[in-house]
PDB file of N, CA and C in Angstrom:
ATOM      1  N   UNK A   1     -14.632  88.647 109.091  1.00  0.00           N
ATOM      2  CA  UNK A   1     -14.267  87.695 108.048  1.00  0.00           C
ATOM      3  C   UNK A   1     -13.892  88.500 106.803  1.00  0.00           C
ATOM      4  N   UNK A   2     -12.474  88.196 106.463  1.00  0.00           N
ATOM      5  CA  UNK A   2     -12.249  89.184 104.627  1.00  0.00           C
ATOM      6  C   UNK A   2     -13.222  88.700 103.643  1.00  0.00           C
ATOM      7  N   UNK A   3     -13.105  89.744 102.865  1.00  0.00           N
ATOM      8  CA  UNK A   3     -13.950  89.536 101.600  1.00  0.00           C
ATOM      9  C   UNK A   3     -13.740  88.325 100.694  1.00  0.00           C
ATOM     10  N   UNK A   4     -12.455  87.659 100.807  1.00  0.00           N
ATOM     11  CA  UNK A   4     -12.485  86.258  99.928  1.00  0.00           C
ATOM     12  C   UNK A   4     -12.217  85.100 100.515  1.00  0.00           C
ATOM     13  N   UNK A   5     -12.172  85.306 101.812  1.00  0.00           N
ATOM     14  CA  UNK A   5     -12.828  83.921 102.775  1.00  0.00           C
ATOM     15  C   UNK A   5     -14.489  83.892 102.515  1.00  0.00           C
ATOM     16  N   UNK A   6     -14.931  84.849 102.454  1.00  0.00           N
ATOM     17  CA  UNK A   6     -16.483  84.840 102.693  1.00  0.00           C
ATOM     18  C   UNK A   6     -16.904  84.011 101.325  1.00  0.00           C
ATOM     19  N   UNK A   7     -16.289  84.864 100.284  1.00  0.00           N
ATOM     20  CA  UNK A   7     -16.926  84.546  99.028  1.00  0.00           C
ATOM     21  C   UNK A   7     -16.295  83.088  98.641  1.00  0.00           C
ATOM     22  N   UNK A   8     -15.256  82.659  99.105  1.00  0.00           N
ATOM     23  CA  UNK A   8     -15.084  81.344  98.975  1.00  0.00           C
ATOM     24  C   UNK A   8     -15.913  80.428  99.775  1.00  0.00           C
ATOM     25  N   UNK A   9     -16.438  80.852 100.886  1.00  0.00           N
ATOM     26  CA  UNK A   9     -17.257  79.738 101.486  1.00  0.00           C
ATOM     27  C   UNK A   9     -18.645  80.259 100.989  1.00  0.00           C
ATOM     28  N   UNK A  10     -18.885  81.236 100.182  1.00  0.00           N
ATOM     29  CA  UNK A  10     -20.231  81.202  99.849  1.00  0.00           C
ATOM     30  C   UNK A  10     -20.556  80.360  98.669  1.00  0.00           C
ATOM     31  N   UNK A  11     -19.095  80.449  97.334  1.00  0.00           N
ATOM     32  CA  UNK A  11     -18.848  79.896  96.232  1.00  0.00           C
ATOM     33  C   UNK A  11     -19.402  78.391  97.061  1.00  0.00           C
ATOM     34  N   UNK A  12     -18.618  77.600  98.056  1.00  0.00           N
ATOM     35  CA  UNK A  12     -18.540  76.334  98.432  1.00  0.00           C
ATOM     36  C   UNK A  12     -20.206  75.910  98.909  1.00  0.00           C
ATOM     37  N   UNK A  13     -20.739  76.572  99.722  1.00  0.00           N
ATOM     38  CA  UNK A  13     -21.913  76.918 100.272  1.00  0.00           C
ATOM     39  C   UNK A  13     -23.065  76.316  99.083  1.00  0.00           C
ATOM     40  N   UNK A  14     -22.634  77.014  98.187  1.00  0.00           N
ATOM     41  CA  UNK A  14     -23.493  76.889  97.061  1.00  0.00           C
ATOM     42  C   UNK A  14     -23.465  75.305  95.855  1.00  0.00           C
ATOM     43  N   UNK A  15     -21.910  75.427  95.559  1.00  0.00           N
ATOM     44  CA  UNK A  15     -21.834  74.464  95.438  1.00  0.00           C
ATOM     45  C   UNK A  15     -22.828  72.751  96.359  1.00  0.00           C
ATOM     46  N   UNK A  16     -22.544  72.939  97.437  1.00  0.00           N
ATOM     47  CA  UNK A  16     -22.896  71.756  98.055  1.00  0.00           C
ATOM     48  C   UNK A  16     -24.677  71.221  98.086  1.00  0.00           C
ATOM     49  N   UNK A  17     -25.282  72.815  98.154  1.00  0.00           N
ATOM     50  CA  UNK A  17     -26.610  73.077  97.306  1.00  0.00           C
ATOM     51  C   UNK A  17     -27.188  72.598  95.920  1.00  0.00           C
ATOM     52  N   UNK A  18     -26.358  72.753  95.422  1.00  0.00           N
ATOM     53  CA  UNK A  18     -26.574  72.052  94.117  1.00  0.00           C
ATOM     54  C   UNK A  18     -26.595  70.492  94.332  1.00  0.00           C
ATOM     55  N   UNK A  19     -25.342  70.219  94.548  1.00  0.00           N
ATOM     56  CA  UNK A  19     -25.313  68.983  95.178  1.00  0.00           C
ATOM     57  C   UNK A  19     -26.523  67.728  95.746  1.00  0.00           C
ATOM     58  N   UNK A  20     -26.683  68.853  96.334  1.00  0.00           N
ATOM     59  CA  UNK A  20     -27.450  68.016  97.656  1.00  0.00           C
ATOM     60  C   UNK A  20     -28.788  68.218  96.353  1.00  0.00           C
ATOM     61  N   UNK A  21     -28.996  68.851  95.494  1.00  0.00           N
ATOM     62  CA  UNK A  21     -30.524  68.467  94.885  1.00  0.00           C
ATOM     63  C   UNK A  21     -31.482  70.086  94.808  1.00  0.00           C
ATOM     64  N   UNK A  22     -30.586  71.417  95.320  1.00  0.00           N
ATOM     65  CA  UNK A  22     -30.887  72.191  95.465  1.00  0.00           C
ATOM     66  C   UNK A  22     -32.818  72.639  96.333  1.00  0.00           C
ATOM     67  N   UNK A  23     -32.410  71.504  97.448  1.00  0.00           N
ATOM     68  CA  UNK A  23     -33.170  72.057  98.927  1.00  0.00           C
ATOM     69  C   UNK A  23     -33.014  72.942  99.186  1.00  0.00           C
ATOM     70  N   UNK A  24     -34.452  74.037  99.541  1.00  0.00           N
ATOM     71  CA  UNK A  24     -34.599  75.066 100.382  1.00  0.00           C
ATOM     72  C   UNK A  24     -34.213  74.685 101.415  1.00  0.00           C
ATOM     73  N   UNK A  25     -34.229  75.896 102.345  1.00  0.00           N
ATOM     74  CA  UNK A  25     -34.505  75.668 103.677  1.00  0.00           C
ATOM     75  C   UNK A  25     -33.227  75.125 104.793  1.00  0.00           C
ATOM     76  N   UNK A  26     -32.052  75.104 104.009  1.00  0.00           N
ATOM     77  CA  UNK A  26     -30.731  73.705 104.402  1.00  0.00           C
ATOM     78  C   UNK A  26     -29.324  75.108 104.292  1.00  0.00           C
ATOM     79  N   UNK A  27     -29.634  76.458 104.021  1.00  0.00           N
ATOM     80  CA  UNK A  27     -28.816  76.985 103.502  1.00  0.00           C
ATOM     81  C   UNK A  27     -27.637  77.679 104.803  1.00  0.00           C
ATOM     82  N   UNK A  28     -27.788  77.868 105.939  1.00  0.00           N
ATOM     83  CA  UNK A  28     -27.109  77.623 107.428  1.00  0.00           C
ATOM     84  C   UNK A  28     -26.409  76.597 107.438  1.00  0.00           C
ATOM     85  N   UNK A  29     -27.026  75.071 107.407  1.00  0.00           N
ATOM     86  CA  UNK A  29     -26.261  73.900 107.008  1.00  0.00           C
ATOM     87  C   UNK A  29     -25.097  73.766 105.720  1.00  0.00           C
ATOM     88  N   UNK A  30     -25.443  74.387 104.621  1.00  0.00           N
ATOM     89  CA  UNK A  30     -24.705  74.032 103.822  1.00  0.00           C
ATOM     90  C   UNK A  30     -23.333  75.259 104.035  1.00  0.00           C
ATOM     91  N   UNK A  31     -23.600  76.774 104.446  1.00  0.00           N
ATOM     92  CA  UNK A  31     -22.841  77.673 104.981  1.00  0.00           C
ATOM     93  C   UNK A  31     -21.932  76.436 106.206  1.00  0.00           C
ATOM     94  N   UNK A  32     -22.299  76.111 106.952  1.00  0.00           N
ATOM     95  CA  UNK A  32     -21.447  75.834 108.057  1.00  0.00           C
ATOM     96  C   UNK A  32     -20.525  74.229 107.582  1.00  0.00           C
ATOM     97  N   UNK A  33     -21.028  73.783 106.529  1.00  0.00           N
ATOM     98  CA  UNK A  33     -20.044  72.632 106.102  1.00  0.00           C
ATOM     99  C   UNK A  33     -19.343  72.705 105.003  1.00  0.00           C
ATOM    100  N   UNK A  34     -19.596  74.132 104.365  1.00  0.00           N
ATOM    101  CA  UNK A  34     -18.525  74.828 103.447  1.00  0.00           C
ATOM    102  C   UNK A  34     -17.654  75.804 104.250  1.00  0.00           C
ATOM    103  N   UNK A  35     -18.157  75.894 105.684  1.00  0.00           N
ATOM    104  CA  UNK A  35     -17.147  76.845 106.316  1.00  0.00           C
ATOM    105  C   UNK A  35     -16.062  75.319 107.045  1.00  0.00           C
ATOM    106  N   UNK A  36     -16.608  74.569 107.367  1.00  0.00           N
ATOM    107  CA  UNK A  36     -15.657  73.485 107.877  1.00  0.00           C
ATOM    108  C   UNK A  36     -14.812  72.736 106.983  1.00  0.00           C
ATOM    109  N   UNK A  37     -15.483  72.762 105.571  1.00  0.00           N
ATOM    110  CA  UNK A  37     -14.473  71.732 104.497  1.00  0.00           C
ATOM    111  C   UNK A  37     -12.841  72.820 104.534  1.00  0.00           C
ATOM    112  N   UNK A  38     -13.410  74.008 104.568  1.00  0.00           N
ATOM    113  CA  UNK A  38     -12.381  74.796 103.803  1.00  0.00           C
ATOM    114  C   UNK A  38     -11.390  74.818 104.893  1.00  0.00           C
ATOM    115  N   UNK A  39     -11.815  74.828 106.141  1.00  0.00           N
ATOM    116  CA  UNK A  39     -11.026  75.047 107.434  1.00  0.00           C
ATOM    117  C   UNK A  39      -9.782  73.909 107.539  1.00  0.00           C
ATOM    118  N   UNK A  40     -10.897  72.333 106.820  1.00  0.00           N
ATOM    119  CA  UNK A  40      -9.577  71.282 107.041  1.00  0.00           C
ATOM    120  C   UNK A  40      -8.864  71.251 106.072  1.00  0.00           C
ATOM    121  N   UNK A  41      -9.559  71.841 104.693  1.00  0.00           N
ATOM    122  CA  UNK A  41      -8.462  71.821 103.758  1.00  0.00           C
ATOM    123  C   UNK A  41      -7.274  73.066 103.676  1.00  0.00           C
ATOM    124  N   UNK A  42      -7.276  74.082 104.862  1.00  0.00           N
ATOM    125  CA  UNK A  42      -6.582  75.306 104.785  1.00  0.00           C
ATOM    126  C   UNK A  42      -5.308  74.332 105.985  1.00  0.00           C
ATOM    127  N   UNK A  43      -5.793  73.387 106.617  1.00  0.00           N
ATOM    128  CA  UNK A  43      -5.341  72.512 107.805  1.00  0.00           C
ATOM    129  C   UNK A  43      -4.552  71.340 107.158  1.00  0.00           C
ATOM    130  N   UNK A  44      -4.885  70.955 106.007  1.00  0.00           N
ATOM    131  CA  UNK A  44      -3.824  69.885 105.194  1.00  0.00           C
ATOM    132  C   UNK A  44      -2.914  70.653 104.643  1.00  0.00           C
ATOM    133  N   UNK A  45      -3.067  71.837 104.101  1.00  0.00           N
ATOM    134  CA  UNK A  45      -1.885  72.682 103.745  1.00  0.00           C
ATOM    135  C   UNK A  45      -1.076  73.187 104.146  1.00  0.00           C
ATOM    136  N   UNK A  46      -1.322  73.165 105.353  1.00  0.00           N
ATOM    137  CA  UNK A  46      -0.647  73.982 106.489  1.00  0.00           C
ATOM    138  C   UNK A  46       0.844  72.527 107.183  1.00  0.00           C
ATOM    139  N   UNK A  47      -0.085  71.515 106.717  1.00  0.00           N
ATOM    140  CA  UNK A  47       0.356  69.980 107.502  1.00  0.00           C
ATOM    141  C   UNK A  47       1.634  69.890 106.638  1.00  0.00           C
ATOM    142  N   UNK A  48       0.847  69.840 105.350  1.00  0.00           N
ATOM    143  CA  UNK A  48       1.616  69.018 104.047  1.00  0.00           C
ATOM    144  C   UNK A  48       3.488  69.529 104.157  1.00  0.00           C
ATOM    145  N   UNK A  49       3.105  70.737 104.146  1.00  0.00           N
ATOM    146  CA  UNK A  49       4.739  71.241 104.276  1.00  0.00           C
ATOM    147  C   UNK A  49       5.439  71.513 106.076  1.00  0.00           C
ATOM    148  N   UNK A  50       5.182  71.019 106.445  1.00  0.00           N
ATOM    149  CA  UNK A  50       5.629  70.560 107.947  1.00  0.00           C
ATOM    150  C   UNK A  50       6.278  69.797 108.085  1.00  0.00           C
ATOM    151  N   UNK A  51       5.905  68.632 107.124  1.00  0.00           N
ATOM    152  CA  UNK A  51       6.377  67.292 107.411  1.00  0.00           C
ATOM    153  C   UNK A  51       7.193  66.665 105.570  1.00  0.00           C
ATOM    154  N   UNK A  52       8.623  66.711 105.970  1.00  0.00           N
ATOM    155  CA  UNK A  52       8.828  66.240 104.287  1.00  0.00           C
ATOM    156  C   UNK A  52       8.718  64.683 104.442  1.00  0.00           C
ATOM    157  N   UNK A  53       8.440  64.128 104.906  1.00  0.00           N
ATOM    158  CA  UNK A  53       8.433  62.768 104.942  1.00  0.00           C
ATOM    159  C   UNK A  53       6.674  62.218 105.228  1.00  0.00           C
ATOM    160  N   UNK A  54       5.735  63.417 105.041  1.00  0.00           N
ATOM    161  CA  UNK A  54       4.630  62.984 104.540  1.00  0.00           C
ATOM    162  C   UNK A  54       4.045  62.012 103.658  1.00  0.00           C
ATOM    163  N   UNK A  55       4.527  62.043 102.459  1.00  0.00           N
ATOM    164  CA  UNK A  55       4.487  61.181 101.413  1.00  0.00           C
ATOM    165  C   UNK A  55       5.223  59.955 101.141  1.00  0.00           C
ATOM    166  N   UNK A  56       6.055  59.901 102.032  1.00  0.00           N
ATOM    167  CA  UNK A  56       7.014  58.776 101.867  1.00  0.00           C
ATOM    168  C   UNK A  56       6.936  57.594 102.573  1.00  0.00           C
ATOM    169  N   UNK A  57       6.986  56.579 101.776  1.00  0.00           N
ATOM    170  CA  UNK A  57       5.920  55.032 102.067  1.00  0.00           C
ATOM    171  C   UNK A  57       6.882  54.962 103.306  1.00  0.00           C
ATOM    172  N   UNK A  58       5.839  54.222 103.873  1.00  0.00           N
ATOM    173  CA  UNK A  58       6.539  53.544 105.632  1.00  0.00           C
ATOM    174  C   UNK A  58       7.583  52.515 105.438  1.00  0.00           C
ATOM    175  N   UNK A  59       8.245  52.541 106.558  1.00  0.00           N
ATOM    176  CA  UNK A  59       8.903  50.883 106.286  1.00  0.00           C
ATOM    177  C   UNK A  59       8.576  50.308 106.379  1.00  0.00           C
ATOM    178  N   UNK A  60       8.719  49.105 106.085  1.00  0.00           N
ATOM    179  CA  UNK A  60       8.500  47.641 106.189  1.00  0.00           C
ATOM    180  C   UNK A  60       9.257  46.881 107.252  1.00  0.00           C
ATOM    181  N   UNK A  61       8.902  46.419 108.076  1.00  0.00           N
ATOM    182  CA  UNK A  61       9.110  45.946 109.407  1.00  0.00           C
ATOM    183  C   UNK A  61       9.976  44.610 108.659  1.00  0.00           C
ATOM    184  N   UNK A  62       9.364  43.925 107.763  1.00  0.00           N
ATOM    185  CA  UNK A  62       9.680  42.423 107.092  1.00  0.00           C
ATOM    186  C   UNK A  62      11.178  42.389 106.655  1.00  0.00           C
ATOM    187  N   UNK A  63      11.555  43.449 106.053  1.00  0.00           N
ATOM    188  CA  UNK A  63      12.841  43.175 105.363  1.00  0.00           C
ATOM    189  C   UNK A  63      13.661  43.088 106.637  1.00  0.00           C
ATOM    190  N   UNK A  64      13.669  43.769 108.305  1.00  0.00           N
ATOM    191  CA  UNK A  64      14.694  44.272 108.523  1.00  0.00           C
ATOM    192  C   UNK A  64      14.749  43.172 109.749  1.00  0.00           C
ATOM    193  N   UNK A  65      14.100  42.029 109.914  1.00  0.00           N
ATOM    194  CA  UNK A  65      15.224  40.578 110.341  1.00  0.00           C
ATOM    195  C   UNK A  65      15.818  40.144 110.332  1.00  0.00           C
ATOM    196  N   UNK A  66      17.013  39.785 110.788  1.00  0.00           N
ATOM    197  CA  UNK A  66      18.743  39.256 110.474  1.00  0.00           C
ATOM    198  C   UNK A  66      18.361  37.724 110.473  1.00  0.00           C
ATOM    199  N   UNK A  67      18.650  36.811 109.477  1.00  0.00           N
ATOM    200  CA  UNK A  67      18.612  35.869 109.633  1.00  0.00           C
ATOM    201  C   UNK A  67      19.829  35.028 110.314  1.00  0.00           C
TER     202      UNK A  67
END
């Protein structure tokens, strides 16, 4: 693991510690759901520019009936 993956999921790690009320004992748990937040948010970024029509409202089924 590089040196600023680590320290970003330790930064996150910690964060969520606080969070949570700063519980002992939870710090494996909070490592492994600061290693998963970051994974889906490295996974929306990866998405976001894949697709240019991400953001762009759906159609509307309603308008497109021929009367």
């Amino acid at each position: 693991m590089d040196q600023d993956r680590e320290e970003r999921i330790r930064a996150r790690a910690y964060e969520i510690w606080e969070r949570e009320g700063r519980q002992e004992g939870s710090h494996l748990a909070h490592w492994e759901q600061a290693e998963q937040e970051l994974r889906d948010e490295e996974a929306g970024e990866g998405q976001q520019g894949d697709d240019s029509t991400a953001d762009a409202p759906a159609k509307s089924r309603r308008g497109s009936v021929k009367a």
